[in-house]
C-alpha atoms as a PDB file:
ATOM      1  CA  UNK A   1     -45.765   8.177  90.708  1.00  0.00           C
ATOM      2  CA  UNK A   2     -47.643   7.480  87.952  1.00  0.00           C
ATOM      3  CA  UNK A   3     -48.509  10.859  86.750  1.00  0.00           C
ATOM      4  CA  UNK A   4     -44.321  11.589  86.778  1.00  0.00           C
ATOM      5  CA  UNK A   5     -43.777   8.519  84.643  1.00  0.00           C
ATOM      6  CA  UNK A   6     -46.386   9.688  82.107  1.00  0.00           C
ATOM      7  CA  UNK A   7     -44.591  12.902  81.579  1.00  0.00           C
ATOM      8  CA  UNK A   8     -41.484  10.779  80.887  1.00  0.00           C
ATOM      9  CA  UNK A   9     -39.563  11.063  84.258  1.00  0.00           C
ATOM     10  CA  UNK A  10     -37.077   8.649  84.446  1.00  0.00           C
ATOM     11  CA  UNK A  11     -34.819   9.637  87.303  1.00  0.00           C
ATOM     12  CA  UNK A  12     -36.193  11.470  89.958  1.00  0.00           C
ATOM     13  CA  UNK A  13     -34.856  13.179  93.319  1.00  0.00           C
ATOM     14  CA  UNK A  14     -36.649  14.406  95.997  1.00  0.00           C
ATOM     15  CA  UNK A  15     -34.910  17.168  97.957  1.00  0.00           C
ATOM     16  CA  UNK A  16     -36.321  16.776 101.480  1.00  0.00           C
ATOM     17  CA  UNK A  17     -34.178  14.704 103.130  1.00  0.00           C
ATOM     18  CA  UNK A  18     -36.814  13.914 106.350  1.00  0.00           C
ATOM     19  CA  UNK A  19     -39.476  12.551 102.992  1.00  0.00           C
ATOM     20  CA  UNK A  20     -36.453   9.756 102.651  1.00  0.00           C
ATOM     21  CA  UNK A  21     -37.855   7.994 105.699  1.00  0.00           C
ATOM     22  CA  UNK A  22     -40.588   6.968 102.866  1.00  0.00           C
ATOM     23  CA  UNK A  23     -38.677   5.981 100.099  1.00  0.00           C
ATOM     24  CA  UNK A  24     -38.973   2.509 100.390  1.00  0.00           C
ATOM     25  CA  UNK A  25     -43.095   3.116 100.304  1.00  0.00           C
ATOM     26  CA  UNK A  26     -42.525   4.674  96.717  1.00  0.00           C
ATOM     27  CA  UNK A  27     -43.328   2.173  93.545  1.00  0.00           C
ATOM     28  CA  UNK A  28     -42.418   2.759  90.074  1.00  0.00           C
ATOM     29  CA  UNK A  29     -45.124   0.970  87.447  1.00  0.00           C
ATOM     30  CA  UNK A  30     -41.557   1.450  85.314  1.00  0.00           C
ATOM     31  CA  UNK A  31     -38.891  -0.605  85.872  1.00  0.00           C
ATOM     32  CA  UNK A  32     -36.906   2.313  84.039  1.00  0.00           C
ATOM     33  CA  UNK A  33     -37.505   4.775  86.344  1.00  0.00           C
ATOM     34  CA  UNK A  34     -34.811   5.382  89.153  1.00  0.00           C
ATOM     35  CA  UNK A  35     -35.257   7.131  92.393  1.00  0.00           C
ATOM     36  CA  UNK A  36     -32.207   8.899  93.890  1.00  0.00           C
ATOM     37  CA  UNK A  37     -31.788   8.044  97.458  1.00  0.00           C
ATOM     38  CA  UNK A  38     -30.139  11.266  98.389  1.00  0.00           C
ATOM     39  CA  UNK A  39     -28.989  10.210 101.997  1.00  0.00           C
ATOM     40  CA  UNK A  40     -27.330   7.335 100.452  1.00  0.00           C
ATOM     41  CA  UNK A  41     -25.677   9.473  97.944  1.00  0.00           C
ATOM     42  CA  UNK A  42     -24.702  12.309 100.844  1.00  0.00           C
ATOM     43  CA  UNK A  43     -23.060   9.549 102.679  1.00  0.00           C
ATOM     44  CA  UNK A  44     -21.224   8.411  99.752  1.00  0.00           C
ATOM     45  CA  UNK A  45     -19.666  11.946  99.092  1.00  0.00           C
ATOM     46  CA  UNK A  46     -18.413  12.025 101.942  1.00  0.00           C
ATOM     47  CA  UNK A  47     -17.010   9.074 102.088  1.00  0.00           C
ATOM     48  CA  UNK A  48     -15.241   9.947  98.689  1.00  0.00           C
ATOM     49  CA  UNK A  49     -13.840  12.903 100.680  1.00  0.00           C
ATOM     50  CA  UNK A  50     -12.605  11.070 103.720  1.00  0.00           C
ATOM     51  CA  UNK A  51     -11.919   7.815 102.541  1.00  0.00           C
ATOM     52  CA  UNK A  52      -9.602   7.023 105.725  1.00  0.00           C
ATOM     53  CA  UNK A  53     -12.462   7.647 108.007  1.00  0.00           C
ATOM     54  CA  UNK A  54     -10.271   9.883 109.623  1.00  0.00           C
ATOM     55  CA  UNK A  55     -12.741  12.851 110.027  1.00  0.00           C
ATOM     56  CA  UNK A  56     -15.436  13.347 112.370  1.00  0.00           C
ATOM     57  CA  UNK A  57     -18.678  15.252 110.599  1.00  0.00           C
ATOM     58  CA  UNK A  58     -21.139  17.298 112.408  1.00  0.00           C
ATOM     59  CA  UNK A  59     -24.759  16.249 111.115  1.00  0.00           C
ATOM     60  CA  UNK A  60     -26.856  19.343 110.643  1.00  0.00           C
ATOM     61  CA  UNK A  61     -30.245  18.113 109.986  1.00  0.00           C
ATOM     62  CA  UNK A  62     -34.367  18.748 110.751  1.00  0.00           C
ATOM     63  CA  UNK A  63     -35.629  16.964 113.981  1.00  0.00           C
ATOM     64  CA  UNK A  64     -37.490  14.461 111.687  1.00  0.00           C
ATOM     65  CA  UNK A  65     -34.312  13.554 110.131  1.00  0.00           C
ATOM     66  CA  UNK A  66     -32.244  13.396 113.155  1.00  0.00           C
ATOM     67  CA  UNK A  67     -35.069  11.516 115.203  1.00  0.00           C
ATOM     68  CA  UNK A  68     -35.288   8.742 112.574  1.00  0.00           C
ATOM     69  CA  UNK A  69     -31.713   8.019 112.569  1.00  0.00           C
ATOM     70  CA  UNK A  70     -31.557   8.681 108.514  1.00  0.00           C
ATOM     71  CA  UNK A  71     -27.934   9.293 108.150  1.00  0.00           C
ATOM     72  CA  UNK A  72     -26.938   7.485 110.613  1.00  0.00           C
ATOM     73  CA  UNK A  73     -27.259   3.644 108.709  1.00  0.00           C
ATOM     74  CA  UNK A  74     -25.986   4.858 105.468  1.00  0.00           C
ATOM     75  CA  UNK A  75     -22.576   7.129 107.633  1.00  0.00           C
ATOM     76  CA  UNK A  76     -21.972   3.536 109.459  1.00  0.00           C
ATOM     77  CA  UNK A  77     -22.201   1.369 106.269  1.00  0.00           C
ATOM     78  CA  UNK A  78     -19.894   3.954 104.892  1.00  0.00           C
ATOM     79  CA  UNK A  79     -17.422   3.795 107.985  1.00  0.00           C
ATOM     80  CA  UNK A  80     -18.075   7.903 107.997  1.00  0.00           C
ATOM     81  CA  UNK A  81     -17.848   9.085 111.790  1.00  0.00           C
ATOM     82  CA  UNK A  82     -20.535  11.593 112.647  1.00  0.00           C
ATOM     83  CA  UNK A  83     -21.730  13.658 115.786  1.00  0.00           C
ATOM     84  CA  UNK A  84     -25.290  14.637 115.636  1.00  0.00           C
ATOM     85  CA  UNK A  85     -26.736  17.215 117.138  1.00  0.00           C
ATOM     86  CA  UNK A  86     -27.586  17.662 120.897  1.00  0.00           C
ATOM     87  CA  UNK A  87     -31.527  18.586 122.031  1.00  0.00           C
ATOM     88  CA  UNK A  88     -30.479  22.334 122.605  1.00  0.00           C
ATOM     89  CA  UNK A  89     -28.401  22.436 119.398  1.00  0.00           C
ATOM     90  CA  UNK A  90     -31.266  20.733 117.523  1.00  0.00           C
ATOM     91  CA  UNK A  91     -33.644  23.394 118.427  1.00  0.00           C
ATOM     92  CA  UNK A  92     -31.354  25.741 116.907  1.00  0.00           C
ATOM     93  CA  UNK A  93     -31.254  23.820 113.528  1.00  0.00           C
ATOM     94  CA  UNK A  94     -34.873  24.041 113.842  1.00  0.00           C
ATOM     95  CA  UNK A  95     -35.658  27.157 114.377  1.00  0.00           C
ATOM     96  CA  UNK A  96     -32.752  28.043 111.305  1.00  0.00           C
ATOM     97  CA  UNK A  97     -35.049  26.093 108.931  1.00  0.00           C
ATOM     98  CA  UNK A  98     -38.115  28.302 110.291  1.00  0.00           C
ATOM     99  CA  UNK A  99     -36.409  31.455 109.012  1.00  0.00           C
ATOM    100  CA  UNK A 100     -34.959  30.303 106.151  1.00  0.00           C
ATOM    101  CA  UNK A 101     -38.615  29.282 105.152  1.00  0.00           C
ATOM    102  CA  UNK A 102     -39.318  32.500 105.962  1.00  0.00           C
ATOM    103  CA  UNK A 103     -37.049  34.233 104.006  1.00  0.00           C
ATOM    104  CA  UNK A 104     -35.220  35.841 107.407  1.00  0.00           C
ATOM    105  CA  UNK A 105     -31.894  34.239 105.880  1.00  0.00           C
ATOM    106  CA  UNK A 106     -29.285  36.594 108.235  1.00  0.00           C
ATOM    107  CA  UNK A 107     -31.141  35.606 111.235  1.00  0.00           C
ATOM    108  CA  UNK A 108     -30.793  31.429 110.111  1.00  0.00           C
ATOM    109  CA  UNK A 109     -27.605  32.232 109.262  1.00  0.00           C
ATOM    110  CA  UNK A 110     -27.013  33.974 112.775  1.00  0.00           C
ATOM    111  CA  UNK A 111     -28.742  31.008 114.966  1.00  0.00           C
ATOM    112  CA  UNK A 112     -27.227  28.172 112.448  1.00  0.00           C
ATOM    113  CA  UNK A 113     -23.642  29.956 113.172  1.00  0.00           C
ATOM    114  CA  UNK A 114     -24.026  29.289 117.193  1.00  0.00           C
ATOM    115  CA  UNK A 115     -24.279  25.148 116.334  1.00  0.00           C
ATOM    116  CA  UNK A 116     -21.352  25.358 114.486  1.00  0.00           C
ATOM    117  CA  UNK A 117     -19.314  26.980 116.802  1.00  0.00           C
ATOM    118  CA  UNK A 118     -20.289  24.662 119.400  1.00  0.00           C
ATOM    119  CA  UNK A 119     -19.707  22.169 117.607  1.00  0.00           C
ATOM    120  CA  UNK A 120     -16.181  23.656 116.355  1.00  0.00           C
ATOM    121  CA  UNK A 121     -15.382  23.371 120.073  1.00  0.00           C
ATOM    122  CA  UNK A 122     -15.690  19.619 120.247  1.00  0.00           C
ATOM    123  CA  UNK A 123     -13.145  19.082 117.645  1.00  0.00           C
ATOM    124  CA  UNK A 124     -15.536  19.585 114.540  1.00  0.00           C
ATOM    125  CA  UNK A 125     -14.833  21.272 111.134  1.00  0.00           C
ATOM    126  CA  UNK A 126     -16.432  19.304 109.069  1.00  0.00           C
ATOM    127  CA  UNK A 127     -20.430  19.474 108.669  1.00  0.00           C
ATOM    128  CA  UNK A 128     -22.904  17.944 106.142  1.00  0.00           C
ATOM    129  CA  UNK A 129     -25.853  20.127 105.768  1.00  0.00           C
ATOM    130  CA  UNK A 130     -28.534  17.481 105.812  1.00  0.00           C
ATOM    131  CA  UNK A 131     -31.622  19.883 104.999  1.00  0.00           C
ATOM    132  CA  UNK A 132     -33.071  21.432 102.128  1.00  0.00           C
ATOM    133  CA  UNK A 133     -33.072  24.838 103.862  1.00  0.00           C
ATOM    134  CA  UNK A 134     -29.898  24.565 105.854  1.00  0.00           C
ATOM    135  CA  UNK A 135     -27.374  24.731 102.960  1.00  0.00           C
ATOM    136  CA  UNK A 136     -29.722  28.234 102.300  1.00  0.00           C
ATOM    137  CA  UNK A 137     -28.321  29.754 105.523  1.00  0.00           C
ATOM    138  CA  UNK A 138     -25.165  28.241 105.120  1.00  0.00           C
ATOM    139  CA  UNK A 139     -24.537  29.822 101.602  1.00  0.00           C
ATOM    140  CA  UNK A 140     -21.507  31.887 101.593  1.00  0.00           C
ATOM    141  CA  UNK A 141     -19.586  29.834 103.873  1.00  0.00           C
ATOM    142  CA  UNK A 142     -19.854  30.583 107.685  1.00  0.00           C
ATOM    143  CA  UNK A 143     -17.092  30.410 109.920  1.00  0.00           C
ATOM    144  CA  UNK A 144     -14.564  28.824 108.008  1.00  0.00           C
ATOM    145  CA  UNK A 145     -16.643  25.656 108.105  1.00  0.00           C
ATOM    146  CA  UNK A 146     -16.451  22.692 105.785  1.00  0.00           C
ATOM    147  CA  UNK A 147     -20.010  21.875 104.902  1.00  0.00           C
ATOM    148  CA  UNK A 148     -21.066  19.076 102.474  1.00  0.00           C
ATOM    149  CA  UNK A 149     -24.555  20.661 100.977  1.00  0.00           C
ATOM    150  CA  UNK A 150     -27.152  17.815 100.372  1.00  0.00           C
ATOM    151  CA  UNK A 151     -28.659  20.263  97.872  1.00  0.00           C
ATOM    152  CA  UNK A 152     -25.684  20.094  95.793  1.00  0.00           C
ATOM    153  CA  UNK A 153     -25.094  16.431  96.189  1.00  0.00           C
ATOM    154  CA  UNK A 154     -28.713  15.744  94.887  1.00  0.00           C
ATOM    155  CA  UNK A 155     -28.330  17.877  92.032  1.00  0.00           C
ATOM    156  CA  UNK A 156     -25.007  16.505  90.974  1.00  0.00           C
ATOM    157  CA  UNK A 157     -26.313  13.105  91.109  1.00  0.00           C
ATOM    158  CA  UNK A 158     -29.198  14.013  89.114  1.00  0.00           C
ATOM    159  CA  UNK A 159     -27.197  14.971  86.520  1.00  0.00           C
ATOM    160  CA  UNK A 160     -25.062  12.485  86.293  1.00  0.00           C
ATOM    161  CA  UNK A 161     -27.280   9.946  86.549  1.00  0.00           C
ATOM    162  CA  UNK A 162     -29.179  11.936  83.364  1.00  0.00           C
ATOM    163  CA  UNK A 163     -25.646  11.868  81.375  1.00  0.00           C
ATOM    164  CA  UNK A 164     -25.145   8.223  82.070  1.00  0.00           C
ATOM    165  CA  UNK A 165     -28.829   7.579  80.688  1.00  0.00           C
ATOM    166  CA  UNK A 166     -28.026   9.355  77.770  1.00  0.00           C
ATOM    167  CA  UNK A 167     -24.372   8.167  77.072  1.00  0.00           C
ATOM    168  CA  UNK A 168     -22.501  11.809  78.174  1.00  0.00           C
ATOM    169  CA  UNK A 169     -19.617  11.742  80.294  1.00  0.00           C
ATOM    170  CA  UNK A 170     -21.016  12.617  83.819  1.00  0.00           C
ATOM    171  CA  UNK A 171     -20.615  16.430  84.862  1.00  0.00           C
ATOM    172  CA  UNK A 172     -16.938  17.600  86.463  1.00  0.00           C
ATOM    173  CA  UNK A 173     -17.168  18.839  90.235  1.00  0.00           C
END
């Protein structure tokens, strides 16, 4: 962190959401400089966007992420109801971020499109996209899906975190 901090970094986000499992391992030698925790700040949005609790979220996310129970703390503390995914449905989402990191973005799209659905059969229309590469194959919509796109979130609250530091209004939606 120190090399960040001497190029003046003062906020800074990381986009994998699995490397959160390590934030707490992270230390500033600045007490200026703020780390966004995005899977707090995912879990936030949507509670901004449900705030009855009323709606029950599919979690797309990498093994890693889903294995460690990431979203899971911060969608409780939140009172946001979530279904993760099953093993099968899992080694879909996995083999969607292969592709996308592959650049075969129809084919993620394709394999990505089967969780939903099954997932749409349970009851659920609403999905947070809890992957760097997920919101890739999700771009353009799919299936009439509502997806909350952690890439999005993060950059939003990068920015308004910068125009709050520098005494902006923060950026509309």
């Amino acid at each position: 962190t120190r090399d960040i901090e001497s190029y003046g970094a003062t906020i800074i986000g990381i986009a994998c959401n699995t490397a959160h499992a390590y934030l707490g391992e992270i230390v500033f030698n600045s007490p200026n400089t703020k780390i966004v925790d995005l899977i707090d700040s995912v879990a936030n949005t949507v509670k901004d966007l449900d705030p009855g609790s009323t709606i029950r979220y599919g979690l797309l996310t990498s093994r890693g992420t889903r294995d460690s129970h990431l979203y899971r703390k911060y969608l409780n503390s939140y009172g946001v109801k979530c279904v993760e995914a099953t093993n099968k449905q899992q080694a879909l989402l996995d083999e969607t971020i292969d592709l996308i990191m592959s650049h075969k973005n129809k084919r993620a799209k394709a394999k990505i499109g089967v969780v939903i659905d099954q997932m749409r059969d349970k009851g659920i229309d609403h999905f947070i996209a809890g992957c760097t590469e997920l919101p890739i194959a999700l771009s353009g919509g799919i299936n009439g899906a509502n997806i909350v796109d952690s890439n999005w979130v993060l950059a939003k609250t990068l920015v308004d975190l910068y125009y709050t530091n520098v005494g902006r209004k923060s950026i509309r939606e």
